[in-house]
N, C-alpha and C. Protein backbone atom coordinates (compact mmCIF):
# COMPACT_ATOMS: atom_id res chain seq x y z
N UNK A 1 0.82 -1.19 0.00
CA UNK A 1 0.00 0.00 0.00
C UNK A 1 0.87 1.26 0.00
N UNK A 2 1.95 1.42 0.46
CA UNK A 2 2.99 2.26 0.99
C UNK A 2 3.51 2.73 -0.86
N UNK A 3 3.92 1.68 -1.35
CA UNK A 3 4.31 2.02 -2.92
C UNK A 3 3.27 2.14 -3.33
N UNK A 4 1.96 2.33 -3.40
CA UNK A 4 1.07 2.83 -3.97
C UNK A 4 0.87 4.15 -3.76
N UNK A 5 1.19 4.49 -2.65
CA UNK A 5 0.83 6.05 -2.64
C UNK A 5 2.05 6.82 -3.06
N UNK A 6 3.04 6.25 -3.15
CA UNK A 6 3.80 6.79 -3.62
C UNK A 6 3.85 6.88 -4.58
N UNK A 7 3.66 6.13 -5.65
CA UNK A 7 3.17 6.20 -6.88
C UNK A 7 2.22 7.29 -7.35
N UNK A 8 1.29 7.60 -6.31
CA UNK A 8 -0.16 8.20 -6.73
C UNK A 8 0.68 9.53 -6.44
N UNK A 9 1.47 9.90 -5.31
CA UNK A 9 1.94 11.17 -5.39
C UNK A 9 2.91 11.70 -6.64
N UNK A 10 3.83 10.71 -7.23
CA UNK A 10 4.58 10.75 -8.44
C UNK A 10 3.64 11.47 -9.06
N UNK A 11 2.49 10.43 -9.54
CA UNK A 11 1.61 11.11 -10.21
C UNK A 11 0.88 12.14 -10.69
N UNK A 12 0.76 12.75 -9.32
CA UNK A 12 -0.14 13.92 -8.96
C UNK A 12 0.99 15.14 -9.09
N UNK A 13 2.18 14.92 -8.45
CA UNK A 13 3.12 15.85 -8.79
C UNK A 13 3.40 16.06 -10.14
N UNK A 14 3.87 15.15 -11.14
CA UNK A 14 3.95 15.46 -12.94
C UNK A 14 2.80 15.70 -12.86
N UNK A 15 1.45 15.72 -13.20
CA UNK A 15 0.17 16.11 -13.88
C UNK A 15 0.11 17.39 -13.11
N UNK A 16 0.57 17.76 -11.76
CA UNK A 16 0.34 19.09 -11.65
C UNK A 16 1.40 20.16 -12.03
N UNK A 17 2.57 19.75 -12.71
CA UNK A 17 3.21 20.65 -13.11
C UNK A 17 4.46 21.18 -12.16
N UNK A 18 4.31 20.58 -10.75
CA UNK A 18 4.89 21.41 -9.87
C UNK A 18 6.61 20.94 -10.39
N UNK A 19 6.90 22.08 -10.81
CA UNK A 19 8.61 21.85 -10.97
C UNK A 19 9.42 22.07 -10.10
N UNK A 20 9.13 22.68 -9.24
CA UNK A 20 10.58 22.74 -8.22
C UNK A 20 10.24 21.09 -7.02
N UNK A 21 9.20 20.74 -6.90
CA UNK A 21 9.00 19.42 -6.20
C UNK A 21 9.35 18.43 -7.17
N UNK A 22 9.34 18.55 -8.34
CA UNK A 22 10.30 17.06 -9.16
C UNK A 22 11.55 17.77 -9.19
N UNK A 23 11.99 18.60 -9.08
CA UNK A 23 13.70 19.14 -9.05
C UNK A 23 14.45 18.89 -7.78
N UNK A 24 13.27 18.98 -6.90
CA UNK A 24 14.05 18.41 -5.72
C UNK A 24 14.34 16.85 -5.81
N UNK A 25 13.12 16.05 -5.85
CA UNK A 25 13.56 15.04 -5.99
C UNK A 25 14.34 13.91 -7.00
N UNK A 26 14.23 14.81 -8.18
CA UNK A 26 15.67 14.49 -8.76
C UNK A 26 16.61 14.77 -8.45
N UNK A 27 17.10 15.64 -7.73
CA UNK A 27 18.43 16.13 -7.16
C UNK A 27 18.70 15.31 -5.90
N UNK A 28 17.47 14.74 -5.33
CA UNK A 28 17.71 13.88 -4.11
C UNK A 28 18.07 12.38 -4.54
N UNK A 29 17.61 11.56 -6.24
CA UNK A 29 17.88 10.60 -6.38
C UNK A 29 19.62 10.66 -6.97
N UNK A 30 20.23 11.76 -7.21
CA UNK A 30 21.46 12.06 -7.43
C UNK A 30 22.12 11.28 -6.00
N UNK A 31 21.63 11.74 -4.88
CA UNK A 31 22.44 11.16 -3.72
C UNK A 31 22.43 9.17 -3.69
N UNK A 32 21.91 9.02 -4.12
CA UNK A 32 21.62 7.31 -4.28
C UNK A 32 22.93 6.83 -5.11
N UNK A 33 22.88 5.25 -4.66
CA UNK A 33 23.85 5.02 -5.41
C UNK A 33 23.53 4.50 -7.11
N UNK A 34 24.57 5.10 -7.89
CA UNK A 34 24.46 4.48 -9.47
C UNK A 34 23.63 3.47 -10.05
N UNK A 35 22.92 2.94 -10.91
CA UNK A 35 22.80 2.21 -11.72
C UNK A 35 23.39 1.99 -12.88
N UNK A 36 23.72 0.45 -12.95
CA UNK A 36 24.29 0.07 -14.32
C UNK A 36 23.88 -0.88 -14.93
N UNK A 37 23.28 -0.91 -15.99
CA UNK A 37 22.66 -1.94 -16.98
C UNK A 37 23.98 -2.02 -17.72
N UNK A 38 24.28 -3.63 -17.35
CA UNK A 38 25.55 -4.32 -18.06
C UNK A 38 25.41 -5.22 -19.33
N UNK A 39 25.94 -5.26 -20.49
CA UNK A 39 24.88 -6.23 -21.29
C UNK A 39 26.16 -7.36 -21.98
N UNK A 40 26.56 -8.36 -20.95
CA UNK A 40 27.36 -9.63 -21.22
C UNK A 40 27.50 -10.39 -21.99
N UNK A 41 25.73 -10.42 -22.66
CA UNK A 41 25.87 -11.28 -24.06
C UNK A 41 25.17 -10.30 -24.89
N UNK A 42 25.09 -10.66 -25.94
CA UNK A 42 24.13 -10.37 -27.02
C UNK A 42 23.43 -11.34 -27.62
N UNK A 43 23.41 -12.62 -27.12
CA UNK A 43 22.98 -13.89 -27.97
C UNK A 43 21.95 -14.14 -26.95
N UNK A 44 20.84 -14.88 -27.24
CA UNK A 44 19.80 -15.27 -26.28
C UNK A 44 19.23 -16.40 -27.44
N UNK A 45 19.10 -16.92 -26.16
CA UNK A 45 18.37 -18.46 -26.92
C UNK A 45 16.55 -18.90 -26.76
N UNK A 46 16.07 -17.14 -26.69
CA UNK A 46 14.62 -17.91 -26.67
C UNK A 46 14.33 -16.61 -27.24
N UNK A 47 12.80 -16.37 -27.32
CA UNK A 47 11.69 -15.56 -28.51
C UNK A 47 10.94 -15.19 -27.81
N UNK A 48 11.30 -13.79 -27.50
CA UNK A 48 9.60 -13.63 -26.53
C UNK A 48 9.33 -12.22 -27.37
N UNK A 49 8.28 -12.57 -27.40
CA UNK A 49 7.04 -11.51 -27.82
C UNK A 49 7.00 -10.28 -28.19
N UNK A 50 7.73 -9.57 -27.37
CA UNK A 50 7.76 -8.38 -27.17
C UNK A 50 8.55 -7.85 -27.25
N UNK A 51 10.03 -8.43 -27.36
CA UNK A 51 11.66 -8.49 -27.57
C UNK A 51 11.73 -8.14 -28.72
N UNK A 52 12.63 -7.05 -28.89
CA UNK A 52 12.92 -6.02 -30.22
C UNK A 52 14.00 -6.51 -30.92
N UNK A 53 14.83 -7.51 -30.35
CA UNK A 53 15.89 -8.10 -31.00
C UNK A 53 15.94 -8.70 -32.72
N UNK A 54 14.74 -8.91 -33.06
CA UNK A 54 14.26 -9.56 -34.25
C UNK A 54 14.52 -8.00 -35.34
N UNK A 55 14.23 -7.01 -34.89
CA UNK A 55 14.46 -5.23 -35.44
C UNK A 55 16.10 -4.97 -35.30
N UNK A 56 16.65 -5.57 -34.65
CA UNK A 56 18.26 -5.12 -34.09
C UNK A 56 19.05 -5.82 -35.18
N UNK A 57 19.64 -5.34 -35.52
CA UNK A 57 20.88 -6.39 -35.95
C UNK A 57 22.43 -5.47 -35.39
N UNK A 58 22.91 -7.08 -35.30
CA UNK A 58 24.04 -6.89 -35.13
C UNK A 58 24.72 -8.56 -34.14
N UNK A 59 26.22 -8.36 -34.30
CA UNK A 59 26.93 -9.37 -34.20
C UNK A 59 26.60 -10.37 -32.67
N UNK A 60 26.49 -11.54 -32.95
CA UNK A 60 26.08 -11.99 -31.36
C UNK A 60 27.09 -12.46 -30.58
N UNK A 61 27.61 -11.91 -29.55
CA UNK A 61 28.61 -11.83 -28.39
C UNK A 61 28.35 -11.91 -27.40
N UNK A 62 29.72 -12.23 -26.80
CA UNK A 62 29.90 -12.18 -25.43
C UNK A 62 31.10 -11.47 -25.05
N UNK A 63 31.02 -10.65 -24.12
CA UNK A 63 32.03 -9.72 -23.05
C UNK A 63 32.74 -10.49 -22.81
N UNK A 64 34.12 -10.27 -22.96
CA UNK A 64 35.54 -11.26 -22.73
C UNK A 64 35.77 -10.70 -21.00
N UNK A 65 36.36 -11.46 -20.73
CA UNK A 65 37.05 -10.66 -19.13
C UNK A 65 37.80 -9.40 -19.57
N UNK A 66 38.49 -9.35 -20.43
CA UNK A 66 39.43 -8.40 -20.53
C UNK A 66 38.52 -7.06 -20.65
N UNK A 67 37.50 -6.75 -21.37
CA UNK A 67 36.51 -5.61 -21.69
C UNK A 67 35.88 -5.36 -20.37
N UNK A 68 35.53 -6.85 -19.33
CA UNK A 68 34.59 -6.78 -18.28
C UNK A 68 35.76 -6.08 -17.03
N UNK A 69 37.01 -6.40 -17.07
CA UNK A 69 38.13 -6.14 -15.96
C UNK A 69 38.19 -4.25 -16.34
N UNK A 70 38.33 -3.52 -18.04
CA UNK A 70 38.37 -3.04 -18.43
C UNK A 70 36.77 -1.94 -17.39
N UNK A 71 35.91 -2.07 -17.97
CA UNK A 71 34.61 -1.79 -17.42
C UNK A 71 34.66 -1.19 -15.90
N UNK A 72 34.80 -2.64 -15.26
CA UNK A 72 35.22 -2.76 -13.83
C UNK A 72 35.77 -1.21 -13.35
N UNK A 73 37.01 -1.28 -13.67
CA UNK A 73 37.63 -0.02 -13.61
C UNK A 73 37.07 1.55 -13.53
N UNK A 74 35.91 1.31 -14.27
CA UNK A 74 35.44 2.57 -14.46
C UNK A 74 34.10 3.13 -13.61
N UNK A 75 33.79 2.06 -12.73
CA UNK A 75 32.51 2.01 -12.08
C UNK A 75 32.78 2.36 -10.54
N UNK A 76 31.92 3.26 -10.14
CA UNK A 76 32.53 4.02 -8.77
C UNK A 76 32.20 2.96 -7.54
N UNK A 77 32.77 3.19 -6.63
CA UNK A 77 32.78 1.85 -5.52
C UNK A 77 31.35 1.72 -4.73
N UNK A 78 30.36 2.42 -4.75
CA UNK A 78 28.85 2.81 -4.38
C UNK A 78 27.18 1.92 -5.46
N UNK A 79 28.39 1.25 -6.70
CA UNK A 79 27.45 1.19 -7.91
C UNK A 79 26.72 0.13 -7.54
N UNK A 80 25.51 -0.23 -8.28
CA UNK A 80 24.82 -0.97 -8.32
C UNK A 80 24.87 -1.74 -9.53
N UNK A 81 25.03 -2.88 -9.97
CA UNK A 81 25.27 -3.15 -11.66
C UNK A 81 24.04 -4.52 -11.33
N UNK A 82 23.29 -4.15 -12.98
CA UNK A 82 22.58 -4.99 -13.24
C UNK A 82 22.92 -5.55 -14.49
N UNK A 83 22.84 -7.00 -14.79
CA UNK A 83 23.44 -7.68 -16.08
C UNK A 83 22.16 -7.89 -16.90
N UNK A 84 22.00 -6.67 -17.32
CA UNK A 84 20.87 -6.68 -18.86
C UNK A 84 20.94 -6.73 -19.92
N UNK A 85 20.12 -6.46 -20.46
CA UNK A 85 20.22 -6.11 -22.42
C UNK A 85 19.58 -6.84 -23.20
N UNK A 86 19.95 -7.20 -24.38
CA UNK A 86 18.96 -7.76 -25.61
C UNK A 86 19.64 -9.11 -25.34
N UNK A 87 20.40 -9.48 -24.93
CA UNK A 87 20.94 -10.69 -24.41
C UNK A 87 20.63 -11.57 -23.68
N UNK A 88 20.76 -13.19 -23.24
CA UNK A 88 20.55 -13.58 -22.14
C UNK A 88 21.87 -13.58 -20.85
N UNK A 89 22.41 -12.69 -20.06
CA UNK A 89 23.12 -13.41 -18.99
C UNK A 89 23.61 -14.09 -19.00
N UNK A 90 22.85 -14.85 -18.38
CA UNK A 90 23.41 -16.44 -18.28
C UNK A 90 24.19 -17.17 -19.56
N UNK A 91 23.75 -16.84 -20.95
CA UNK A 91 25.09 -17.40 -21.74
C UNK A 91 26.13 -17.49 -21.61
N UNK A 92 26.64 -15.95 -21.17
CA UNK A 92 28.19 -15.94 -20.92
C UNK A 92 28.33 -16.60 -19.33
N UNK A 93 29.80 -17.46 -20.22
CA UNK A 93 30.25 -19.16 -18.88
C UNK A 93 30.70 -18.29 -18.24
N UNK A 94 31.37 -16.77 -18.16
CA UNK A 94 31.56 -16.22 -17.82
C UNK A 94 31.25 -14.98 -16.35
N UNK A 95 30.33 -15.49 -16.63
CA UNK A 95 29.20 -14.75 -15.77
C UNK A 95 29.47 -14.88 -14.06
N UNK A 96 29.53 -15.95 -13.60
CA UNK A 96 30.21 -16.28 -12.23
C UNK A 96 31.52 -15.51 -11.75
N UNK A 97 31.69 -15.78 -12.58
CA UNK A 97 33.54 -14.75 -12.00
C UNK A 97 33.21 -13.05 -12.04
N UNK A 98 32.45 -12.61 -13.74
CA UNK A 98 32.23 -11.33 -13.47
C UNK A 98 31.60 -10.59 -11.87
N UNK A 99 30.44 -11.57 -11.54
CA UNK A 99 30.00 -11.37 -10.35
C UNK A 99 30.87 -11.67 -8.96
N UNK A 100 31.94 -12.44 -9.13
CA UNK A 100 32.76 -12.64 -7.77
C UNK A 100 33.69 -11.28 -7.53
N UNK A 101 33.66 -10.59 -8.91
CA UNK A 101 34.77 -9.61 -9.08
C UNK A 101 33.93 -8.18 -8.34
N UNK A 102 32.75 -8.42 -8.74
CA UNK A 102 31.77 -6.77 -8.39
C UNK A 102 32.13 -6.99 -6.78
N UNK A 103 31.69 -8.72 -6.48
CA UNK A 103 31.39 -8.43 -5.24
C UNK A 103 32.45 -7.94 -4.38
């Protein structure tokens, strides 16, 4: 119920226009830590529906360690990383170690 009203206030704040109450709280999600959508593979082995990948082209991969150690480097010590994209994850065998390394 708690994320619902919060939601409903999101709401009510954009439809009413009030700009300095979404400026604050964009300036307050600045204090949070980072998000990172990481994308490990590019190959996925199933078809869903709604997946734009069939419109995409391009080469199907996987993130070597060397690009992922590379990456690593550049991500501030606060981040949050999520392993997304038009890809599945889990393809890359890789995937275990990238995550022993964040942690």
């Amino acid at each position: 119920m708690k994320n619902i009203a919060k939601i409903d206030q999101i709401i009510h704040d954009i439809r009413n226009n009030d700009s300095q109450v979404l400026r604050n709280k964009a300036i307050k999600n600045l204090h949070n830590a980072p998000l990172f959508d990481i994308e490990v593979s590019s190959i996925c082995n199933i078809s869903c529906i709604y997946c734009p990948r069939s419109k995409i082209k391009r080469k199907a991969k996987l993130m070597e360690p060397s690009v992922f150690a590379n990456l690593v480097k550049l991500l501030p010590n606060n981040a949050i990383v999520m392993f997304a994209g038009l890809g599945e994850p889990l393809l890359n065998f890789h995937l275990e170690k990238y995550i022993k390394i964040l942690k």
